[in-house]
N, C-alpha and C. Protein backbone atom coordinates (compact mmCIF):
# COMPACT_ATOMS: atom_id res chain seq x y z
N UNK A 1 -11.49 5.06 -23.76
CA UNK A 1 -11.71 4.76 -22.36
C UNK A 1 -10.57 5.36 -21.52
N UNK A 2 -10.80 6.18 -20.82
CA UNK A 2 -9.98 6.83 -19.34
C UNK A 2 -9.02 5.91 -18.58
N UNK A 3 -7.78 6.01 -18.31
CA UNK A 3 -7.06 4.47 -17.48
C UNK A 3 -6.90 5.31 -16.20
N UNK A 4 -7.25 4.54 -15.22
CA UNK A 4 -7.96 4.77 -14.14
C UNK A 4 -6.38 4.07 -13.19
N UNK A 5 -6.51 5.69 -12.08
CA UNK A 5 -5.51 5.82 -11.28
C UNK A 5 -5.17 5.00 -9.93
N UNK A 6 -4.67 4.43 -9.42
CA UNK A 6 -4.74 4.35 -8.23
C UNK A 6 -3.54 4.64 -7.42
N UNK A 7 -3.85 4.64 -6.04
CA UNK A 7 -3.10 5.60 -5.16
C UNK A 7 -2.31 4.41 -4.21
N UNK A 8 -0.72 4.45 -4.25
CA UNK A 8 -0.23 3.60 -3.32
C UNK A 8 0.44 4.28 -2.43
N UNK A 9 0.63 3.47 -1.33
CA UNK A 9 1.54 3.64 -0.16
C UNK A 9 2.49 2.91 -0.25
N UNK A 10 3.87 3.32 0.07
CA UNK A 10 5.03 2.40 0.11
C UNK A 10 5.57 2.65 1.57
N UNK A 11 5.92 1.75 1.94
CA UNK A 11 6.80 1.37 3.49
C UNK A 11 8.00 0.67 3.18
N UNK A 12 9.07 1.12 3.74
CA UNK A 12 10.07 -0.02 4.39
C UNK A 12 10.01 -0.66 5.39
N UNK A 13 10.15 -2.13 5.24
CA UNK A 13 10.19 -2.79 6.56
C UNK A 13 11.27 -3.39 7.22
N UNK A 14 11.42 -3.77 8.36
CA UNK A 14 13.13 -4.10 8.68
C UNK A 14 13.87 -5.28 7.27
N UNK A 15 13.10 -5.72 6.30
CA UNK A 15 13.65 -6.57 5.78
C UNK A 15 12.99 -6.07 4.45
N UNK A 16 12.43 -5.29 3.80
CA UNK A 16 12.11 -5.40 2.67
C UNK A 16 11.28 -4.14 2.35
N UNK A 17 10.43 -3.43 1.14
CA UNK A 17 9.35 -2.84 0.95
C UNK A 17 8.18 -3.58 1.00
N UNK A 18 7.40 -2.67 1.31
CA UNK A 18 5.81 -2.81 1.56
C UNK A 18 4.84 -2.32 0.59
N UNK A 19 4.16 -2.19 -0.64
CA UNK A 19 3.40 -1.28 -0.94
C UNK A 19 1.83 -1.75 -0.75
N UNK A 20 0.88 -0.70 -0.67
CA UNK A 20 -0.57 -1.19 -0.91
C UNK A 20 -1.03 -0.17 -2.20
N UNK A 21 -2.18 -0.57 -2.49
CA UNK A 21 -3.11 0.10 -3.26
C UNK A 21 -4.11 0.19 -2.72
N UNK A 22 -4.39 1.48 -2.46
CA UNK A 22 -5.36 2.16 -1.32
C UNK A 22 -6.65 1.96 -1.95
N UNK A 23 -7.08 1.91 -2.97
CA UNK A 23 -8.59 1.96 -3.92
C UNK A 23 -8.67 0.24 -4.59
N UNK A 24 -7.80 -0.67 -4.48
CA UNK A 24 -8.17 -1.87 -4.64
C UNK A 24 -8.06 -3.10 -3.46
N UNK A 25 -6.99 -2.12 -2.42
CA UNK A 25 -6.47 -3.02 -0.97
C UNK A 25 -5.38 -4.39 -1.88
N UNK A 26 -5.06 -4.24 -3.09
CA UNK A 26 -3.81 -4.93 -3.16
C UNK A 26 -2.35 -5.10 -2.82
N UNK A 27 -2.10 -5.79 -2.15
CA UNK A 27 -0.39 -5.19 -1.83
C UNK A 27 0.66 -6.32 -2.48
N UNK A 28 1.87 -5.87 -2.38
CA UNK A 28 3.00 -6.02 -2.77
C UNK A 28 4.52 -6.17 -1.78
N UNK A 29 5.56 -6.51 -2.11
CA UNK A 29 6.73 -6.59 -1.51
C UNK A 29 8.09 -6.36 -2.59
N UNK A 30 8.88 -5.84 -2.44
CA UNK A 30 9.94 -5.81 -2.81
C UNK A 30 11.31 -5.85 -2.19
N UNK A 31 12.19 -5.91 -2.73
CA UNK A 31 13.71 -5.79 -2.59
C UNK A 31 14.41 -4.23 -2.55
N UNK A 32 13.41 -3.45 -3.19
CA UNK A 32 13.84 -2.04 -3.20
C UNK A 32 12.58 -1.26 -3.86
N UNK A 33 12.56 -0.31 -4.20
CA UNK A 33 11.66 0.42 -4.13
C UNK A 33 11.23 0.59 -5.57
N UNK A 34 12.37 -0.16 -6.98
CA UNK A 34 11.92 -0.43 -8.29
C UNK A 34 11.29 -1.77 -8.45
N UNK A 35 11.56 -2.82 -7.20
CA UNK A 35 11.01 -3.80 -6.89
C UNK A 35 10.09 -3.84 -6.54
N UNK A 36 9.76 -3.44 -5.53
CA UNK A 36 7.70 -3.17 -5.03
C UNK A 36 7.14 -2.57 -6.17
N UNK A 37 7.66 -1.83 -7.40
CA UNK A 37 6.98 -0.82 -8.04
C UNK A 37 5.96 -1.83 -9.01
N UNK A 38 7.38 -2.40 -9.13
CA UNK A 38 7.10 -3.07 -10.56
C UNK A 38 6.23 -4.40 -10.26
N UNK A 39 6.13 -4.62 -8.43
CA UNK A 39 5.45 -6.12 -8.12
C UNK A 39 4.23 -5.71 -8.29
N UNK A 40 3.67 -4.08 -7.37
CA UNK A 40 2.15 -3.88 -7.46
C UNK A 40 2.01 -3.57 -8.69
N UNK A 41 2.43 -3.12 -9.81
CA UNK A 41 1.97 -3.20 -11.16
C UNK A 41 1.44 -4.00 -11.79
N UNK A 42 2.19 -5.32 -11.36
CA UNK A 42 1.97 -6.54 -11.98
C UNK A 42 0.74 -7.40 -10.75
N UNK A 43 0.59 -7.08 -9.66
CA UNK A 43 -0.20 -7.48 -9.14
C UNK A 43 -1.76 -6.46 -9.30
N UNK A 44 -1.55 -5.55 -9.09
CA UNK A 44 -3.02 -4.64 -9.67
C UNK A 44 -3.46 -5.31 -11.00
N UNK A 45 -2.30 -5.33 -12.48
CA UNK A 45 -2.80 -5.70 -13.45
C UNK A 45 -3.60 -6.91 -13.49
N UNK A 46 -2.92 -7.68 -12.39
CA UNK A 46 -3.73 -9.40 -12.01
C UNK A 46 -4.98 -9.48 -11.84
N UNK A 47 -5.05 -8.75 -10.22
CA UNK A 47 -6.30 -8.32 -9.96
C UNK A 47 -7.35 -7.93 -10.82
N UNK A 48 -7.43 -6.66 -11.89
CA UNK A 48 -8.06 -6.11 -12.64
C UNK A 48 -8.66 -7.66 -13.90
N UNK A 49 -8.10 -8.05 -13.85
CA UNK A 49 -7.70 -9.19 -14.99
C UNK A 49 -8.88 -10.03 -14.32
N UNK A 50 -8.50 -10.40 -12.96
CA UNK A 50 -9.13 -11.66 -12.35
C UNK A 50 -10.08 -10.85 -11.68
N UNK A 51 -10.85 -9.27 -11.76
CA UNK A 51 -12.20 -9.31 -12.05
C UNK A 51 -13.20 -9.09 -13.47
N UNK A 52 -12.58 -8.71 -14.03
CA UNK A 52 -12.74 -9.00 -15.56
C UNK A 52 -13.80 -10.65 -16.00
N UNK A 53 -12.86 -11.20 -15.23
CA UNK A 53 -13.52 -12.67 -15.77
C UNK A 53 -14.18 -13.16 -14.69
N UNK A 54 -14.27 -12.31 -13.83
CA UNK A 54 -15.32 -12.92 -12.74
C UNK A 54 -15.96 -11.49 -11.95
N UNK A 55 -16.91 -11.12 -12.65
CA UNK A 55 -17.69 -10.15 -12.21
C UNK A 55 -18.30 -9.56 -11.28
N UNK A 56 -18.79 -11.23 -10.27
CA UNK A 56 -18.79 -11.03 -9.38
C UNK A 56 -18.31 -10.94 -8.10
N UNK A 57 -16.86 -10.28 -8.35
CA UNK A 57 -16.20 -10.47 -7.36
C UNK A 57 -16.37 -8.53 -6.54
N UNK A 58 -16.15 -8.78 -5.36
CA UNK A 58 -16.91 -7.30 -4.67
C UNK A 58 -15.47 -6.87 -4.60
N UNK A 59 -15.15 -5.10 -5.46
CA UNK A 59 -14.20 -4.77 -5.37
C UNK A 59 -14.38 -3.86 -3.69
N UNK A 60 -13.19 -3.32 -3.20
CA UNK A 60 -12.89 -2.30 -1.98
C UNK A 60 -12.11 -1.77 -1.76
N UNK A 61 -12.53 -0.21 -1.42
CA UNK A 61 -10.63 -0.25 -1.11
C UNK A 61 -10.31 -0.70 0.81
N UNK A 62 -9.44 -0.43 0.39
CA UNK A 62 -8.81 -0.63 1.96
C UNK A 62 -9.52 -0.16 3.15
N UNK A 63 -9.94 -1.04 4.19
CA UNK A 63 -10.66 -0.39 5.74
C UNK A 63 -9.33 0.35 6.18
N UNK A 64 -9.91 1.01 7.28
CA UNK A 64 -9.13 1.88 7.92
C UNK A 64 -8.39 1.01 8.79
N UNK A 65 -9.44 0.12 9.28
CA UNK A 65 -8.68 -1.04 10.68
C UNK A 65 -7.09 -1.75 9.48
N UNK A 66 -8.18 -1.88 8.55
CA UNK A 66 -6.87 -2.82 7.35
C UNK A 66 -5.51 -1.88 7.26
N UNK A 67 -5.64 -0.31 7.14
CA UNK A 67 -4.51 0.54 6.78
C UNK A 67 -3.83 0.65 8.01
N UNK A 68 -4.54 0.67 9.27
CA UNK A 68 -3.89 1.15 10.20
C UNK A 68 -2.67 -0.13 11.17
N UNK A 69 -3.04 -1.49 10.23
CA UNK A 69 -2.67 -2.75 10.66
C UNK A 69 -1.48 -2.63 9.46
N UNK A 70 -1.21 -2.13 8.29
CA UNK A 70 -0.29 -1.97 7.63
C UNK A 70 1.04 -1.29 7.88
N UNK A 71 0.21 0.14 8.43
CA UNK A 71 1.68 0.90 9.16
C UNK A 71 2.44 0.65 9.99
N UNK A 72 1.17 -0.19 11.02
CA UNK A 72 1.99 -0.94 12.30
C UNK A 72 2.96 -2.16 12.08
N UNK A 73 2.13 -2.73 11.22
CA UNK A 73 3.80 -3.86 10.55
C UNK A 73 4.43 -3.22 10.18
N UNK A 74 4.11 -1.98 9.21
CA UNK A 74 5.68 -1.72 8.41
C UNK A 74 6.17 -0.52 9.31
N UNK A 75 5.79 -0.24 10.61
CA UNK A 75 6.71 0.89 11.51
C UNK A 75 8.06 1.02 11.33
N UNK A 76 8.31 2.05 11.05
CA UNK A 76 10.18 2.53 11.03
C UNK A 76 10.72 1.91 11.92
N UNK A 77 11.67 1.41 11.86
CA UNK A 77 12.69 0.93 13.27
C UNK A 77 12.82 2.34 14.29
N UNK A 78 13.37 3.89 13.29
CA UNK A 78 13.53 4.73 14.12
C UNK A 78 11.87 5.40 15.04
N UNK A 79 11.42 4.52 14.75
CA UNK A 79 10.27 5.19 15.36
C UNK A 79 10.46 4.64 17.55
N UNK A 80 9.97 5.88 17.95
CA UNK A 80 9.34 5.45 18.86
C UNK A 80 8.29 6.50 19.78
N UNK A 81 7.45 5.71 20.67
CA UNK A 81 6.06 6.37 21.70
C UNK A 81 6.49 8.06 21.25
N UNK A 82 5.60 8.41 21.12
CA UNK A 82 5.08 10.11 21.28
C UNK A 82 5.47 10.47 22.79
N UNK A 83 5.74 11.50 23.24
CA UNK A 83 5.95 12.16 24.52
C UNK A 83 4.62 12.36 24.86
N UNK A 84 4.33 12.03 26.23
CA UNK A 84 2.98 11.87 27.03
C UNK A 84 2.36 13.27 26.54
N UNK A 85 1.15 13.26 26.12
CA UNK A 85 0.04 14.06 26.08
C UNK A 85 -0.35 14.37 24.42
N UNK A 86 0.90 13.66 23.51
CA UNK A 86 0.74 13.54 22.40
C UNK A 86 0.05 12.67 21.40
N UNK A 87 -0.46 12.66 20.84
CA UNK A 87 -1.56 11.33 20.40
C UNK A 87 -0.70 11.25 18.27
N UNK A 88 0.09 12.38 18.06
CA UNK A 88 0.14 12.22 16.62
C UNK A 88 1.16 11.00 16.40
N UNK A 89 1.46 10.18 15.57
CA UNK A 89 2.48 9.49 15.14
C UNK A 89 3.17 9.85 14.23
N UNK A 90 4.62 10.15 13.85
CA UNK A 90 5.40 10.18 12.45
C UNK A 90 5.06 9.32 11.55
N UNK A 91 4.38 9.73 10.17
CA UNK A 91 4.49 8.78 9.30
C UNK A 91 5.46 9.30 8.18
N UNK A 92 6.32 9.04 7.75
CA UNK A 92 7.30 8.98 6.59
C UNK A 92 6.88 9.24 5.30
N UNK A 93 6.85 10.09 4.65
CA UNK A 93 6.03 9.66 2.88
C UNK A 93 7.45 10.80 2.30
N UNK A 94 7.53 9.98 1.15
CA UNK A 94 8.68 10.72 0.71
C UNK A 94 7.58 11.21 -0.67
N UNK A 95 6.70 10.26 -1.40
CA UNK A 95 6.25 10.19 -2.29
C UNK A 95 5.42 9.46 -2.39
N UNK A 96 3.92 9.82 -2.96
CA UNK A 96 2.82 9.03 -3.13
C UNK A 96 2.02 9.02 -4.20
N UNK A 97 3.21 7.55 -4.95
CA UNK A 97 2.90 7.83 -6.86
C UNK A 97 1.43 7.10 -6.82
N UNK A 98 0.75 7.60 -8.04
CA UNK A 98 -0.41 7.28 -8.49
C UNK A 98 0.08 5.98 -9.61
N UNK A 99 -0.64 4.86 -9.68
CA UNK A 99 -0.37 4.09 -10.63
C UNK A 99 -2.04 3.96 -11.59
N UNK A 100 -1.84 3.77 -12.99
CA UNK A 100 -2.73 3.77 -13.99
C UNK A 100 -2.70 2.39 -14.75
């Protein structure tokens, strides 16, 4: 059997990390960035676990309204407004590990 990837996002927030899992909408928190790693690991593995034994539970990944409510909590401090006529925002990605 194939072990099946999924794709996270990590944020810093003024007080901590952020991660999600974009293909299950699970997220996580850490203390640092081996800390979130190792929380959504152990929280995906949960998840997977606790549909296992309950089948009918409706998997998803993440809405867009849901992702776009993520960045906005976890916004950079250095962030700020775009210069008038600009609509793009900075988003930060240093790295966007796949977890299995």
């Amino acid at each position: 059997m194939e072990e099946r990837k999924y794709t996270a996002i990590v944020r810093k927030s003024k007080l901590e990390y952020v991660a999600i899992c974009l293909e299950l909408n699970v997220s996580a928190r850490g203390e640092d960035l081996a800390d979130v790693e190792k929380n959504l690991r152990a929280a995906i593995e949960l998840y997977l676990t606790d549909i296992k034994e309950h089948p009918e539970t409706v998997v998803s990944s993440i809405s867009i309204d849901d992702f776009i409510e993520f960045l906005r909590d976890t916004e950079p401090e250095w962030y700020k407004e775009p210069d008038k006529g600009l609509i793009l925002r900075p988003l930060e990605i240093h790295e966007v590990p796949s977890y299995a």
